[in-house]
C-alpha atoms as a PDB file:
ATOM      1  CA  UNK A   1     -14.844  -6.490  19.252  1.00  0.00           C
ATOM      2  CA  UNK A   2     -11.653  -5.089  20.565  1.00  0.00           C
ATOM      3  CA  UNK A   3      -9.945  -2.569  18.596  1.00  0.00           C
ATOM      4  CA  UNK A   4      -6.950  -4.415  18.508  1.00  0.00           C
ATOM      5  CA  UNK A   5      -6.926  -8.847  18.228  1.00  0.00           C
ATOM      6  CA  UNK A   6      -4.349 -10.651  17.489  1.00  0.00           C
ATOM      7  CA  UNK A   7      -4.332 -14.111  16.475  1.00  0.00           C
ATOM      8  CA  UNK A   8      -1.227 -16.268  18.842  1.00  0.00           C
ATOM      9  CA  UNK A   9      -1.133 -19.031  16.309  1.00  0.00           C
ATOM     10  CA  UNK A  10      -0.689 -16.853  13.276  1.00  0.00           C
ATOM     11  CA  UNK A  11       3.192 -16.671  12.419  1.00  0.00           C
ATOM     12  CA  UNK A  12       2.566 -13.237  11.337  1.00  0.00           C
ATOM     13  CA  UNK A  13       0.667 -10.135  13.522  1.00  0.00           C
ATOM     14  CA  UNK A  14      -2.848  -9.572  13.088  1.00  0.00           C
ATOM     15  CA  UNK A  15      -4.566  -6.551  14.171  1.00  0.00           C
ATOM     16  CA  UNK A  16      -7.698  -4.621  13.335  1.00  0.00           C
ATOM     17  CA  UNK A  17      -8.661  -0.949  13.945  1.00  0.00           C
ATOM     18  CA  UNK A  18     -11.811   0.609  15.223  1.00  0.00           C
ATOM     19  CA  UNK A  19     -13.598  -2.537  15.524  1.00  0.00           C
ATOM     20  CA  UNK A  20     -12.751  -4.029  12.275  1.00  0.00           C
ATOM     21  CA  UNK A  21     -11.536  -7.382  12.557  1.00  0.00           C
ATOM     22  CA  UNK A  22      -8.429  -8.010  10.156  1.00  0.00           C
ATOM     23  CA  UNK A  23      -8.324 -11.317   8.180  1.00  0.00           C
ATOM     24  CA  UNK A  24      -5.159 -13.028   9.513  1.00  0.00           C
ATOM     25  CA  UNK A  25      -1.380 -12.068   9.068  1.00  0.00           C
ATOM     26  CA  UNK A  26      -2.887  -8.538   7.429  1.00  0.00           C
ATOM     27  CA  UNK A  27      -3.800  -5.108   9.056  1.00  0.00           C
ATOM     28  CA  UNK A  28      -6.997  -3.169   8.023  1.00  0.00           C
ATOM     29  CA  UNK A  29      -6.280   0.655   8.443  1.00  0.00           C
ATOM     30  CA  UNK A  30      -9.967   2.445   9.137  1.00  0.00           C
ATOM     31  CA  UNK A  31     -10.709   5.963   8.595  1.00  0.00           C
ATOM     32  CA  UNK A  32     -12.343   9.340   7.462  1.00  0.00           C
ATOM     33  CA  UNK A  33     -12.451   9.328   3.894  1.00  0.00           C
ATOM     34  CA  UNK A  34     -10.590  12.585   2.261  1.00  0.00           C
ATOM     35  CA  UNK A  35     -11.857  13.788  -0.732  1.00  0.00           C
ATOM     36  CA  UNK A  36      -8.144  15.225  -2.178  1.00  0.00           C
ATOM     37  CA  UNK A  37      -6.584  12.849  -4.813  1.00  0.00           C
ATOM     38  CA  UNK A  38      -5.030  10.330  -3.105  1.00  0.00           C
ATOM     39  CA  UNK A  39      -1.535   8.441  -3.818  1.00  0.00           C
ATOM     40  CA  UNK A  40      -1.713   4.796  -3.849  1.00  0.00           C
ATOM     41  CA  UNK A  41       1.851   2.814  -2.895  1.00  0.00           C
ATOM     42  CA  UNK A  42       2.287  -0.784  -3.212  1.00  0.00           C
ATOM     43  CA  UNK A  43       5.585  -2.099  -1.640  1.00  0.00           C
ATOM     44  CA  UNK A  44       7.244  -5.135  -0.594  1.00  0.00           C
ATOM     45  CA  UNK A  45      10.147  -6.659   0.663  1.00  0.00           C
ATOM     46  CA  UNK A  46      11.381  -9.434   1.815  1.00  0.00           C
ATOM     47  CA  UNK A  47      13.495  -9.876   4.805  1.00  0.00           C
ATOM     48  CA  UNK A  48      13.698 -11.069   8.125  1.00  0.00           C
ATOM     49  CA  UNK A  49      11.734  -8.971  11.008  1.00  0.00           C
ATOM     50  CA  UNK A  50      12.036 -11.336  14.337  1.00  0.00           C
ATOM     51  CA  UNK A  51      10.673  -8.216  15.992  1.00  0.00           C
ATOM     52  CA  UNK A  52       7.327  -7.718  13.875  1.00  0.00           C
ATOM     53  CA  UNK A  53       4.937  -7.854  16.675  1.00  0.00           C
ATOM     54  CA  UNK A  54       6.630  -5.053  18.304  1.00  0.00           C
ATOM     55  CA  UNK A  55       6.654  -2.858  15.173  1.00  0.00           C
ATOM     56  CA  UNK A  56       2.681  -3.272  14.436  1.00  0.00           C
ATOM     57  CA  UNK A  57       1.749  -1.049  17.327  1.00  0.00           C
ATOM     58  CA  UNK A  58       4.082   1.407  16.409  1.00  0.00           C
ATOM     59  CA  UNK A  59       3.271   1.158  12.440  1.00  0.00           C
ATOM     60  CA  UNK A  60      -0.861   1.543  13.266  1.00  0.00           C
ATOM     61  CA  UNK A  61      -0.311   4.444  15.141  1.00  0.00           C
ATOM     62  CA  UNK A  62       1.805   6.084  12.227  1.00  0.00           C
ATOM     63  CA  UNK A  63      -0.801   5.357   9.866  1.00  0.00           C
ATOM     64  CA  UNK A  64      -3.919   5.987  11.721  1.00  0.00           C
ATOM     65  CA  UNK A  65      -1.841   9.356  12.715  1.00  0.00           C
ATOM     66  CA  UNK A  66      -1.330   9.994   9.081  1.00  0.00           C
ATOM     67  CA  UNK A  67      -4.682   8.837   7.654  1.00  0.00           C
ATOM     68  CA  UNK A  68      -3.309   6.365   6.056  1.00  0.00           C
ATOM     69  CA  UNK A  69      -5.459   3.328   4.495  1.00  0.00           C
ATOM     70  CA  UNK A  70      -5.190   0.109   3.153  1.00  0.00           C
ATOM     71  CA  UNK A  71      -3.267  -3.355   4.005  1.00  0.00           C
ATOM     72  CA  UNK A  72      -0.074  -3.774   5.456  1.00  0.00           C
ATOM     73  CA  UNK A  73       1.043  -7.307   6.295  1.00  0.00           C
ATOM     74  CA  UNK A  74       3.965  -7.357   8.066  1.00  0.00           C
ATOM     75  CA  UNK A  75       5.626 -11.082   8.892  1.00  0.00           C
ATOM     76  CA  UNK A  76       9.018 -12.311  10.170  1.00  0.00           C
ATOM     77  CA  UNK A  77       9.560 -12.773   6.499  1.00  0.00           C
ATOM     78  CA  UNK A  78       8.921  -9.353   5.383  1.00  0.00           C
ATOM     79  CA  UNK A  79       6.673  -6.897   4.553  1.00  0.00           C
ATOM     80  CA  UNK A  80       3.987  -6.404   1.937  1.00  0.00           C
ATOM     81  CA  UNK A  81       1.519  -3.844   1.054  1.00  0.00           C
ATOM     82  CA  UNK A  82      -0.864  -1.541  -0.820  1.00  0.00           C
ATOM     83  CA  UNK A  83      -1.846   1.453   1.022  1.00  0.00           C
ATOM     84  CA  UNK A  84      -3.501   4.821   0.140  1.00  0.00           C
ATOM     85  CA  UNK A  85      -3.262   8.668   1.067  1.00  0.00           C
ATOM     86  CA  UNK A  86      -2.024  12.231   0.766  1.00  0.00           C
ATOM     87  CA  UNK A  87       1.195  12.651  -1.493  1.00  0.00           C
ATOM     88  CA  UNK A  88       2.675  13.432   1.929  1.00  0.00           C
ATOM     89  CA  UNK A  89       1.577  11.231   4.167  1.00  0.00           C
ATOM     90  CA  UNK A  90       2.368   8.103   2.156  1.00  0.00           C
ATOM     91  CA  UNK A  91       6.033   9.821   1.756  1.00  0.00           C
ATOM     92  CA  UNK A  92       6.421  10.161   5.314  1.00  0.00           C
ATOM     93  CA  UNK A  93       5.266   6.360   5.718  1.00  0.00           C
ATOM     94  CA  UNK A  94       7.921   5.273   3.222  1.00  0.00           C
ATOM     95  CA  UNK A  95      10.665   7.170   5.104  1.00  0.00           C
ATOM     96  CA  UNK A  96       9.161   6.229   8.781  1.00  0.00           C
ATOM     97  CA  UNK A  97       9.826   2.485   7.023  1.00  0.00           C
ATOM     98  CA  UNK A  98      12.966   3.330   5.251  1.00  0.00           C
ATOM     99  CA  UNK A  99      14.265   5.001   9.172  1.00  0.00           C
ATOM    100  CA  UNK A 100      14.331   0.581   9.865  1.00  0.00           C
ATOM    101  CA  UNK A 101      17.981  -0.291   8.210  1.00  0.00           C
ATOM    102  CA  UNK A 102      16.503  -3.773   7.040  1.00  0.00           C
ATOM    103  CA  UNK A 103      13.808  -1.738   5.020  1.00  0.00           C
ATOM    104  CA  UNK A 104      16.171   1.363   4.098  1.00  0.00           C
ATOM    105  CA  UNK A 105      16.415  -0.302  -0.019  1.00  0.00           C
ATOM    106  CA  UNK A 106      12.109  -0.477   0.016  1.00  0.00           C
ATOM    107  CA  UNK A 107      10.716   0.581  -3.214  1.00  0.00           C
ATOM    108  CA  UNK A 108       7.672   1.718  -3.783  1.00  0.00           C
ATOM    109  CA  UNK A 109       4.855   1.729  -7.222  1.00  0.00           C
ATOM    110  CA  UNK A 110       3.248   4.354  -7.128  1.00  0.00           C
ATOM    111  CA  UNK A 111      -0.401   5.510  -8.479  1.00  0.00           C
ATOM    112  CA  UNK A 112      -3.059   8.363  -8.347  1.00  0.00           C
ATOM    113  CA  UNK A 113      -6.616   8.087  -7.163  1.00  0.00           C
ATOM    114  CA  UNK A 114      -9.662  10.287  -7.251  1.00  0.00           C
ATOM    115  CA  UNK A 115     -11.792   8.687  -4.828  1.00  0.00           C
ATOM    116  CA  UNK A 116     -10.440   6.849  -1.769  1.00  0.00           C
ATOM    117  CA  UNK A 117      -9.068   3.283  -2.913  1.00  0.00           C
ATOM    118  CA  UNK A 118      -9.992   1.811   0.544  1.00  0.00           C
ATOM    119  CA  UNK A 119     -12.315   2.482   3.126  1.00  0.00           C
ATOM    120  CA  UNK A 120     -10.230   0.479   5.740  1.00  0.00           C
END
């Protein structure tokens, strides 16, 4: 498969990475596992994104970048996810998504993880 599908009749993007095809409207992050604790942050937030298909490329790159696992579904509705990483990296996703001034109020819940929460 391609590493990156989306789905035209889908009202929200949907993308895969490294050959893992995403289930539709959701993105799949794929990656090395690190054995550090790892911070899990689920988020959401409603509001309107017209431009969401040209944020996902940008978005995947920040997280594979960052190592950065999990789901992020991103719609022209909003935004919703639960992803996993370093301490740092999943701060410097929250302010990479707080940089957008519709997402600068996004809140975050926050948990600790021994073992990797997601392998994609």
């Amino acid at each position: 498969p391609d590493l990156m599908e989306k789905d035209p009749s889908a009202s929200e993007t949907t993308w895969a990475m490294h050959s893992v095809v995403a289930d539709k409207g959701s993105v799949h992050l794929v990656g090395a596992e690190d054995p550090q604790q790892h911070t899990v942050a689920a988020f959401y937030k409603f509001v309107l994104l017209d431009d969401y298909q040209e944020m996902q490329p940008r978005l995947q790159k920040f997280c594979e970048d960052n190592n950065i696992f999990g789901t992020i579904l991103l719609a022209k509705e909003g935004v919703n996810s639960t992803v996993a990483g370093s301490a740092d990296s999943i701060a410097a996703l929250l302010a990479y998504l707080r940089s957008d001034p519709r997402l600068a109020t996004l809140t975050a819940k926050f948990s600790e993880a021994e073992e990797a929460p997601f392998r994609k």
